[in-house]
N, C-alpha and C. Protein backbone atom coordinates (compact mmCIF):
# COMPACT_ATOMS: atom_id res chain seq x y z
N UNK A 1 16.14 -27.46 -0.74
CA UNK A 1 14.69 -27.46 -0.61
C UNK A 1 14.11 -26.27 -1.38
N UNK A 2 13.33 -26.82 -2.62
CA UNK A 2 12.86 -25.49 -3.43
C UNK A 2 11.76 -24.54 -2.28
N UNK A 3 10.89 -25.22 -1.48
CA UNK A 3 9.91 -24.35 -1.01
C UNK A 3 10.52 -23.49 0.38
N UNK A 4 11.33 -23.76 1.04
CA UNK A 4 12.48 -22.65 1.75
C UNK A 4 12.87 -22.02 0.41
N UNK A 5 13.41 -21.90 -0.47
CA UNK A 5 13.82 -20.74 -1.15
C UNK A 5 12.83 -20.19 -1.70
N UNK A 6 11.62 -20.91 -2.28
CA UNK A 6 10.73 -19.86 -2.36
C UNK A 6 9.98 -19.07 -1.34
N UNK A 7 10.02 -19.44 0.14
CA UNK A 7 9.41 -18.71 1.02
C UNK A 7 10.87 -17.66 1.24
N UNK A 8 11.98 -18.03 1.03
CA UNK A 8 12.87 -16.64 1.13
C UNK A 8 12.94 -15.67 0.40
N UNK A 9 11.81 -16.49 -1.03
CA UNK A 9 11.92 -15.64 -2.04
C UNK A 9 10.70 -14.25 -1.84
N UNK A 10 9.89 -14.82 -1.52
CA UNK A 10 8.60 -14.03 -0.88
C UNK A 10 8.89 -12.56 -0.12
N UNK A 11 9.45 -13.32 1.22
CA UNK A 11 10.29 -12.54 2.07
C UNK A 11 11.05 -11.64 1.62
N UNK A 12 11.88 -11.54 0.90
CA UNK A 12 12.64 -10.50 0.30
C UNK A 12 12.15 -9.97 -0.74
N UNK A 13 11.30 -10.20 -1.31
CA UNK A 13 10.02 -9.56 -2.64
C UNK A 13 9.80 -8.36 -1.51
N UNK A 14 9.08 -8.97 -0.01
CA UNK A 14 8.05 -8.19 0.30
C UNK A 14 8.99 -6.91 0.82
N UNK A 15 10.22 -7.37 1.60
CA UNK A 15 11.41 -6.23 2.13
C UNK A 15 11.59 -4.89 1.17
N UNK A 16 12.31 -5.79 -0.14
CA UNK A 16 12.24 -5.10 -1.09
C UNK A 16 10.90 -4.13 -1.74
N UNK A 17 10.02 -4.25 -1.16
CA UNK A 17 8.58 -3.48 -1.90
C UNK A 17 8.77 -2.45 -0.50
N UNK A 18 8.37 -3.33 0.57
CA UNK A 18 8.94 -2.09 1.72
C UNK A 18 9.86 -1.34 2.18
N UNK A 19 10.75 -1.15 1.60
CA UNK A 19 12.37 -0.47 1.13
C UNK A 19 12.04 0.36 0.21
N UNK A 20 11.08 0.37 -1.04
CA UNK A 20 11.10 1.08 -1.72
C UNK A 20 9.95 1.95 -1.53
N UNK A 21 9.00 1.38 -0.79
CA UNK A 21 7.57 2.57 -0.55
C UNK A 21 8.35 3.35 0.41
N UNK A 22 9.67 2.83 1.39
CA UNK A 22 9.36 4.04 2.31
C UNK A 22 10.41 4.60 1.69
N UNK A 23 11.13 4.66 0.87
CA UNK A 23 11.87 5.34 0.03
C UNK A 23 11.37 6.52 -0.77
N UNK A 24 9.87 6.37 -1.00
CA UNK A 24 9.71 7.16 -2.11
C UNK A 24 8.29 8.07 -1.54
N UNK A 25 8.10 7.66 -0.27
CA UNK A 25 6.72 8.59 0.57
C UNK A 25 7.71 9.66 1.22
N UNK A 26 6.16 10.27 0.82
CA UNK A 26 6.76 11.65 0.99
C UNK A 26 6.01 11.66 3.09
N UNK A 27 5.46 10.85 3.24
CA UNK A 27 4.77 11.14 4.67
C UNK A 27 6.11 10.66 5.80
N UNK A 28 6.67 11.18 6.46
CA UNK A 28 7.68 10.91 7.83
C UNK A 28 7.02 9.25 8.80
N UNK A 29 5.74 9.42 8.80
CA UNK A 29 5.56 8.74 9.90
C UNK A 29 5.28 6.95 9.00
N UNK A 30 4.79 7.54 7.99
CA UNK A 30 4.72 6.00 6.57
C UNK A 30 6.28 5.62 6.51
N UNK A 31 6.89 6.44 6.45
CA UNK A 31 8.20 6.21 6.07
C UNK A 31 8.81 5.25 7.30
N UNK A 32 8.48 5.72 8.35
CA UNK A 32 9.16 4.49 9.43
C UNK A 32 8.33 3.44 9.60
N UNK A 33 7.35 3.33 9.80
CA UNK A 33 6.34 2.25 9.94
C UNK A 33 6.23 0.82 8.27
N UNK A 34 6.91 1.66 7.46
CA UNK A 34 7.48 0.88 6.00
C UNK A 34 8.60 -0.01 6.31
N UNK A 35 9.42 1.09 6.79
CA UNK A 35 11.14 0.49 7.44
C UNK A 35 10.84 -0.67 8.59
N UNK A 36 9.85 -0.46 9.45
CA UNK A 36 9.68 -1.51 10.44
C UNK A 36 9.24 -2.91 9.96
N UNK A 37 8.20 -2.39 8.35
CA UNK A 37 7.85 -3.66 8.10
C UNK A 37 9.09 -4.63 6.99
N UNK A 38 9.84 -3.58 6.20
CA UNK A 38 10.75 -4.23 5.81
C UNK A 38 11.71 -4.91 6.97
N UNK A 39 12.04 -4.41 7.99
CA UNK A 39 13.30 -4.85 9.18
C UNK A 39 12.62 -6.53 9.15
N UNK A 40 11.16 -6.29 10.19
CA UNK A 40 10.20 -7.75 10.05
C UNK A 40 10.86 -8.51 9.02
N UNK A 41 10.40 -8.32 7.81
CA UNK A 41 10.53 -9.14 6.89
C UNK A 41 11.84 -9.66 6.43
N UNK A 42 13.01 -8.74 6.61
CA UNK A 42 14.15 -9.22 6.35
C UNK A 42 14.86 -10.17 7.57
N UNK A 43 14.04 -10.26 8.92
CA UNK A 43 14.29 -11.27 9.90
C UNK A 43 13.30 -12.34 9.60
N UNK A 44 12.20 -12.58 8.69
CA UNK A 44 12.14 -13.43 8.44
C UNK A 44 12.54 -14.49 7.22
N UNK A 45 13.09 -14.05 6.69
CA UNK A 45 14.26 -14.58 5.65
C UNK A 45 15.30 -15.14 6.12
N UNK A 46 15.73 -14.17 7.21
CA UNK A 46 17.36 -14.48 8.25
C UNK A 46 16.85 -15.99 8.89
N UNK A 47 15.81 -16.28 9.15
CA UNK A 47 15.01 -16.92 10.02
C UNK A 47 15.00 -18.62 9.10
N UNK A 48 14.31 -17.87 7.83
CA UNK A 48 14.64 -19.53 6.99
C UNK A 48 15.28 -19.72 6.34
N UNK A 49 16.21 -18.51 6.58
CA UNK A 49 18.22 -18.81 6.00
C UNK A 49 18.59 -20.01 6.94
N UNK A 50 18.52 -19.61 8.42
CA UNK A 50 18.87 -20.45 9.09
C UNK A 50 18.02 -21.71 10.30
N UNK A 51 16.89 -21.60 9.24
CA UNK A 51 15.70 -22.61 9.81
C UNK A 51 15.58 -22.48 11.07
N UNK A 52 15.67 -21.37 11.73
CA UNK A 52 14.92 -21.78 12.72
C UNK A 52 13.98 -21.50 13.27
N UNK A 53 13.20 -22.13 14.53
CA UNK A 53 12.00 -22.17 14.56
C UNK A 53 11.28 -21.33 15.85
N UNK A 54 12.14 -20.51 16.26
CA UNK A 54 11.79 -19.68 17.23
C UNK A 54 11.29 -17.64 16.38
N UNK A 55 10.45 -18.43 15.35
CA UNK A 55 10.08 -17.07 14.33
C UNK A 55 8.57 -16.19 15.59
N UNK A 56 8.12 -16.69 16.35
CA UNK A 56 6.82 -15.99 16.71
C UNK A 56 7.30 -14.79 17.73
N UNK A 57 8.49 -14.53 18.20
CA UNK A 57 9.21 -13.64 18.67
C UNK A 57 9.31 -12.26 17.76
N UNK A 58 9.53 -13.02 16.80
CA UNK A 58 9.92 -11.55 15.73
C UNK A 58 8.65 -10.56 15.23
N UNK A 59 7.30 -11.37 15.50
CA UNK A 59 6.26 -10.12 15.47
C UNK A 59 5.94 -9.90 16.59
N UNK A 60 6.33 -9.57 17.62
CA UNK A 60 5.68 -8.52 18.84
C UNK A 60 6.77 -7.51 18.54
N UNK A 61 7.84 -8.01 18.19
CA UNK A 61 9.43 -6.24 18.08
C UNK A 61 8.54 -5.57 17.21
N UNK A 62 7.62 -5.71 15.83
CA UNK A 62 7.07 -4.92 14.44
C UNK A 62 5.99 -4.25 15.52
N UNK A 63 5.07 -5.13 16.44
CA UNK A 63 3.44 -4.45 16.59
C UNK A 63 3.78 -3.70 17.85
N UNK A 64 5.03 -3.93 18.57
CA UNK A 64 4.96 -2.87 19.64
C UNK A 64 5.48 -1.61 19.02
N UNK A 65 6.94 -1.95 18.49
CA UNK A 65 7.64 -0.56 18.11
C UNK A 65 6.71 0.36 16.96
N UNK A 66 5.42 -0.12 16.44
CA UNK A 66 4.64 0.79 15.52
C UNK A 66 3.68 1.47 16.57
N UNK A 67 3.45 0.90 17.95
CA UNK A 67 2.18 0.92 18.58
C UNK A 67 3.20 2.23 19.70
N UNK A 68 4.16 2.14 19.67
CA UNK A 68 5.03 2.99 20.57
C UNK A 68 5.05 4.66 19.54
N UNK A 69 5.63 4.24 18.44
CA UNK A 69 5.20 5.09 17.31
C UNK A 69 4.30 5.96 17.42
N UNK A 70 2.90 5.19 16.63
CA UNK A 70 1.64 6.14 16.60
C UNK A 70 1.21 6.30 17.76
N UNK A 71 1.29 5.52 19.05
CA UNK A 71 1.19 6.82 20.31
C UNK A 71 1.28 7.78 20.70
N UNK A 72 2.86 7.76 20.35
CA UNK A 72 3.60 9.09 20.56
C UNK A 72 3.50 10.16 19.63
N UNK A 73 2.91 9.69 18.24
CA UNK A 73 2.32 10.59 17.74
C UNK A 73 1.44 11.17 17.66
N UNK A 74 0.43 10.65 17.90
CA UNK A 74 -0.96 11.13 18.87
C UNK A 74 -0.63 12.28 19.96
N UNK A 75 -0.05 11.52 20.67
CA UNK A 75 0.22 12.23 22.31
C UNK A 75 1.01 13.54 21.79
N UNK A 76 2.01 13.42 20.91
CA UNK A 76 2.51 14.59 20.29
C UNK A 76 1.89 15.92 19.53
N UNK A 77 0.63 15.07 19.37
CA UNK A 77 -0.02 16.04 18.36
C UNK A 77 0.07 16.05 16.81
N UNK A 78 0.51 15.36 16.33
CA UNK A 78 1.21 14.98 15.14
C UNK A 78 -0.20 14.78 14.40
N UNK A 79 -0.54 15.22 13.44
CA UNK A 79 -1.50 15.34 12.82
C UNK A 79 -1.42 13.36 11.94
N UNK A 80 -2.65 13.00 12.16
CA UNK A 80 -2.32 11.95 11.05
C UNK A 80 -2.69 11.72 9.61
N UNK A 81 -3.61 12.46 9.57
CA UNK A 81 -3.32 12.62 7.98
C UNK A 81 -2.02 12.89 6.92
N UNK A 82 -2.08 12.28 5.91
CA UNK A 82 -0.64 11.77 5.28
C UNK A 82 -1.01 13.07 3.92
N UNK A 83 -0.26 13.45 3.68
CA UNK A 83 -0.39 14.35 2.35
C UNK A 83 0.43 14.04 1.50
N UNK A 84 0.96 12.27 1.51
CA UNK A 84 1.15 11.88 0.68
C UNK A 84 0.16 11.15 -0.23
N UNK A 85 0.01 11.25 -1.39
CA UNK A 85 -1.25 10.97 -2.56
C UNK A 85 -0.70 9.36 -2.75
N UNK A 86 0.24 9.13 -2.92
CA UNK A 86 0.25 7.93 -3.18
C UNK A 86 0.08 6.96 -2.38
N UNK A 87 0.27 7.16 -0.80
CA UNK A 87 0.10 5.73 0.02
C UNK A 87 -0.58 5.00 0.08
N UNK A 88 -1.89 5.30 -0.27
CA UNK A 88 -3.12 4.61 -0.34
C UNK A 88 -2.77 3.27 -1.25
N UNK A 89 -1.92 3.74 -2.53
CA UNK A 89 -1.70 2.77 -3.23
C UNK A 89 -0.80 1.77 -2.69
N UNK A 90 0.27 2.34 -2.53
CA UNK A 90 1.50 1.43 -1.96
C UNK A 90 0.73 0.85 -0.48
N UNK A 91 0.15 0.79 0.13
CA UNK A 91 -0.16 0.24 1.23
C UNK A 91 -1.54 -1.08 0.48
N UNK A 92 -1.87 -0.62 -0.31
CA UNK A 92 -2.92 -1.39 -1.03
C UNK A 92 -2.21 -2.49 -1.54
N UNK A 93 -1.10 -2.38 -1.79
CA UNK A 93 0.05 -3.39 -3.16
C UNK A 93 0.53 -4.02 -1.13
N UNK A 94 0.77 -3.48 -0.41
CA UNK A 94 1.32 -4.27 1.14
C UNK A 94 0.38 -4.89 1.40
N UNK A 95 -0.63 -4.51 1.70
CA UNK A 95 -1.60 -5.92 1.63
C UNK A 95 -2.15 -6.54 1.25
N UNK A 96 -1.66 -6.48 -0.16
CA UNK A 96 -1.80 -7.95 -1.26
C UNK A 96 -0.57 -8.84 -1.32
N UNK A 97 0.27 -8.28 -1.23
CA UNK A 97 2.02 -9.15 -0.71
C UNK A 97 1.54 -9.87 0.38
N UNK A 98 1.33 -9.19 1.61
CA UNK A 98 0.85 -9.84 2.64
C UNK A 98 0.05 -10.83 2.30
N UNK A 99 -1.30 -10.72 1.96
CA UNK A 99 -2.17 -11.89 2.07
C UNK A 99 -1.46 -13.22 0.98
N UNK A 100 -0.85 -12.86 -0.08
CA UNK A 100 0.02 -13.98 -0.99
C UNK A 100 0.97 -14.33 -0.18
N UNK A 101 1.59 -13.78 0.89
CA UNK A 101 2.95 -14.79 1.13
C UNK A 101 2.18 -15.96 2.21
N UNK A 102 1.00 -15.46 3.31
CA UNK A 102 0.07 -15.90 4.13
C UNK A 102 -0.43 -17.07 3.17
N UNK A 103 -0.97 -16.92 2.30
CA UNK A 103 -1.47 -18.26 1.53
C UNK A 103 -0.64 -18.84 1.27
N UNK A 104 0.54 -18.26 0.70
CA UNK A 104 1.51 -19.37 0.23
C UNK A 104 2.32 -20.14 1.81
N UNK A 105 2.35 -19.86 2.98
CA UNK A 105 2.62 -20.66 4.24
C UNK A 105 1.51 -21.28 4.32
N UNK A 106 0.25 -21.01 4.55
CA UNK A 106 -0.71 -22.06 4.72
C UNK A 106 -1.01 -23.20 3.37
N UNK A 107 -0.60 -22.95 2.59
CA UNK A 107 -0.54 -24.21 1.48
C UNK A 107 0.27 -24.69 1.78
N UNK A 108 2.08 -24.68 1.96
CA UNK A 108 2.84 -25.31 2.50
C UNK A 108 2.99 -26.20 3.80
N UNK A 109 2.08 -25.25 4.45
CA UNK A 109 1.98 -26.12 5.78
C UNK A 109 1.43 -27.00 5.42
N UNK A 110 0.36 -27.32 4.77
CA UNK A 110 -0.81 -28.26 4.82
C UNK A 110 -0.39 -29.29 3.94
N UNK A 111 1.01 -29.31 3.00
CA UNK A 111 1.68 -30.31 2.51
C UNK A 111 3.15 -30.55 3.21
N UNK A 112 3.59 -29.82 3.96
CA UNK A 112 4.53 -30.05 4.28
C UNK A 112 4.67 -31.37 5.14
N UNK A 113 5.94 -32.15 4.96
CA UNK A 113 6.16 -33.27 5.84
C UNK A 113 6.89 -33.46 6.86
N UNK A 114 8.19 -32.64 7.40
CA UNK A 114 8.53 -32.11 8.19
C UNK A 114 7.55 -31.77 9.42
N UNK A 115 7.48 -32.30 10.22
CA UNK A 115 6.83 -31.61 11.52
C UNK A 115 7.53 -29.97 12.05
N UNK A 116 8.45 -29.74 11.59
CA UNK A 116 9.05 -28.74 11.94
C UNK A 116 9.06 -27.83 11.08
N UNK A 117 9.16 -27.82 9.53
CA UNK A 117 8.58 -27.02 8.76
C UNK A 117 7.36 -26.70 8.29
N UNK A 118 6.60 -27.73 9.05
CA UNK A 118 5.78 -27.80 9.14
C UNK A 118 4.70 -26.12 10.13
N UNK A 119 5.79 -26.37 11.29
CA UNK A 119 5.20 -25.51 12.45
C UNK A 119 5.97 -24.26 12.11
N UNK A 120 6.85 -23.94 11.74
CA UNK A 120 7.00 -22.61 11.23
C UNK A 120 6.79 -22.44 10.01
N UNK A 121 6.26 -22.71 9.09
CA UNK A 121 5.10 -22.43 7.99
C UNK A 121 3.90 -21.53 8.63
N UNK A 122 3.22 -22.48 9.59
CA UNK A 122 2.28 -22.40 10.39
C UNK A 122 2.52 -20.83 11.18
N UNK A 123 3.76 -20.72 11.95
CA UNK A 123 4.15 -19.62 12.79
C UNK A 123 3.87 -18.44 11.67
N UNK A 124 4.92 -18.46 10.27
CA UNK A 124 5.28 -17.00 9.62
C UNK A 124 3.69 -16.69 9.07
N UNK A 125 2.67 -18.14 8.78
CA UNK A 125 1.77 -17.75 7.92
C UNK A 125 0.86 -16.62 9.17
N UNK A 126 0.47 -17.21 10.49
CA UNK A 126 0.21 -15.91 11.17
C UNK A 126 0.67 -15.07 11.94
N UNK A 127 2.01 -14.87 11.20
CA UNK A 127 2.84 -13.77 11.48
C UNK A 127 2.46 -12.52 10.06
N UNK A 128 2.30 -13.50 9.26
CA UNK A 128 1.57 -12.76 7.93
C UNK A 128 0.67 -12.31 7.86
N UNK A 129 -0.57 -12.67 8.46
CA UNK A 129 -1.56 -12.53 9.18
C UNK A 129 -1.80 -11.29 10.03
N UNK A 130 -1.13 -11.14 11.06
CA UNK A 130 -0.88 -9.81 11.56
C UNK A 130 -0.37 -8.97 11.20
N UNK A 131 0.30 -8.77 9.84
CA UNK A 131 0.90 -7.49 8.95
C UNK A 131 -0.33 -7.25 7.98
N UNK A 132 -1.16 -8.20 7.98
CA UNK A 132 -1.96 -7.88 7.07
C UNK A 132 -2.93 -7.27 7.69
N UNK A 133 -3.03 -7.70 8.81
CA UNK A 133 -4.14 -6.71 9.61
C UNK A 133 -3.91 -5.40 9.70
N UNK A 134 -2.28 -4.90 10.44
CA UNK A 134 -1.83 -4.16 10.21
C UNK A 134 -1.84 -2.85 9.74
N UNK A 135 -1.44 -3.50 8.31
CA UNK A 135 -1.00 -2.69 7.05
C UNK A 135 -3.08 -1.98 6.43
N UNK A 136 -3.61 -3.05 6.73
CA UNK A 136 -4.86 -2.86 7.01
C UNK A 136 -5.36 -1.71 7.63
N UNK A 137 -5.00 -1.53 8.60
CA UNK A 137 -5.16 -0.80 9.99
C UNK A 137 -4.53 0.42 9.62
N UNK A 138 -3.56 0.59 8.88
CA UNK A 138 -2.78 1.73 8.37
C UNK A 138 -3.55 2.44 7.39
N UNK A 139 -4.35 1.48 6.76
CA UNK A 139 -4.79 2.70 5.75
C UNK A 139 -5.85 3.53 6.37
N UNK A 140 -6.74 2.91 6.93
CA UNK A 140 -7.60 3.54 8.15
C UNK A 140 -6.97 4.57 8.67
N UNK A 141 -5.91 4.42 9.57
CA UNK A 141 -5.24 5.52 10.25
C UNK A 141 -4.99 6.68 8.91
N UNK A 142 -4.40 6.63 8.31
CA UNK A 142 -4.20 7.61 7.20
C UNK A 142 -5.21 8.25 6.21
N UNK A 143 -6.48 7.22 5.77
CA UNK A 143 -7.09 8.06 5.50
C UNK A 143 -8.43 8.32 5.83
N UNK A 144 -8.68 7.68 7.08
CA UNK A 144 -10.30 7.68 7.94
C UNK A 144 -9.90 9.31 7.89
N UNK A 145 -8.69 10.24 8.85
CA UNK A 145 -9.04 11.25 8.92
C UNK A 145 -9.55 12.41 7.78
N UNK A 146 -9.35 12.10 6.61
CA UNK A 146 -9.66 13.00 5.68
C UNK A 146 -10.79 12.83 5.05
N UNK A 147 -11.56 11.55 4.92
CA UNK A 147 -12.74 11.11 4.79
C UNK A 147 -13.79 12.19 5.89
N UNK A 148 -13.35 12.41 7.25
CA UNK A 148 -14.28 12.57 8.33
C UNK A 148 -14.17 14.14 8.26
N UNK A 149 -12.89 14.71 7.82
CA UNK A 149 -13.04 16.39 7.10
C UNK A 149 -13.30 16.63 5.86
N UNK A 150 -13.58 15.86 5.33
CA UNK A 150 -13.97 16.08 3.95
C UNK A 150 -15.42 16.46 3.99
N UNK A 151 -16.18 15.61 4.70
CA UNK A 151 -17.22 15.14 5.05
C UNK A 151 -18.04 15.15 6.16
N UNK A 152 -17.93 15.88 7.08
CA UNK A 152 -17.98 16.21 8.81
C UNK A 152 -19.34 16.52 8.68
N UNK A 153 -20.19 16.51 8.01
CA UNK A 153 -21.47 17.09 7.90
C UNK A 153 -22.29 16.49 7.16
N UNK A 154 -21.83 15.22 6.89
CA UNK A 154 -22.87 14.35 5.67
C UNK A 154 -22.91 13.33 6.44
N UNK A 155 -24.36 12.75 6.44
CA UNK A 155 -24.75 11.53 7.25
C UNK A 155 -24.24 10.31 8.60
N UNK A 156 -23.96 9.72 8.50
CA UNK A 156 -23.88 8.86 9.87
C UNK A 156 -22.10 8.10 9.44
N UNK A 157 -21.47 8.52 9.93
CA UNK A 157 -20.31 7.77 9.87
C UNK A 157 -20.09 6.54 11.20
N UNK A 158 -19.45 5.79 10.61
CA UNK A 158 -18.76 4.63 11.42
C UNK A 158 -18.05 5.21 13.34
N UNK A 159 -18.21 4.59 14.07
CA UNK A 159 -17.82 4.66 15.92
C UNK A 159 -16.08 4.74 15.27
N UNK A 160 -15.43 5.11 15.91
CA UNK A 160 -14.19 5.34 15.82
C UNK A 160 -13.64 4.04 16.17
């Protein structure tokens, strides 16, 4: 089936991009929250290696263990600003992977004939969905704070 190998192909594009951002950030806390999203992604490959269809399990392990994370970094004190210069980018290039592999499950679903590849098309595309929010959500965390010291004294900023 060409469109299982191209959705494995996706999948391991995206591992591989997240293997190498957290490879090359210089920020500790980017660096694991990269690794979590590559782990994700390389269980979802494992997933339509071996078709199966119990994939909506595998995103609550990514959104708790990040949400356990930046808690504890908070609660720690852990400053969140990243003084790495580049993440902005590499997180920008994660959620454009993201939203392309998400389109490419919802086009498949919507031709697929399989009732069953059908529904995990359906599952990974908003499983894709929530990394994209995510990864979304990450850049916020990283660079809302330096925006709001940069700037602590100029006009009306956004409710937290």
């Amino acid at each position: 089936m060409g469109i299982l190998q191209d959705a494995i192909a996706l999948e391991e594009r995206a591992e591989t991009n997240y293997r190498s951002a957290a490879e090359t950030t210089a920020d500790a806390g980017a660096k694991k929250i990269l690794l979590l999203l590559a782990d994700e992604e390389a269980r979802h490959s494992d997933a339509l290696r071996m078709m199966k269809t119990d994939v909506p399990a595998m995103s609550d392990g990514l959104l708790s263990a990040a949400q356990d994370w930046i808690g504890g970094s908070i609660e720690g004190g852990v400053g969140a600003i990243s003084l790495d210069a580049s993440l902005h980018k590499t997180l920008q290039a994660a959620m454009k992977i993201e939203q392309e592999t998400e389109a490419f499950y919802r086009e498949q679903e919507s031709v697929a004939q399989d009732p069953g590849i059908r529904a995990l098309f359906a599952v990974l595309a908003g499983i894709e969905h929530s990394h994209y929010v995510f990864v979304s959500s990450l850049v916020e965390y990283f660079d809302r704070p330096t925006e709001w010291i940069e700037a602590a004294e100029f006009g009306l900023r956004d409710e937290y």
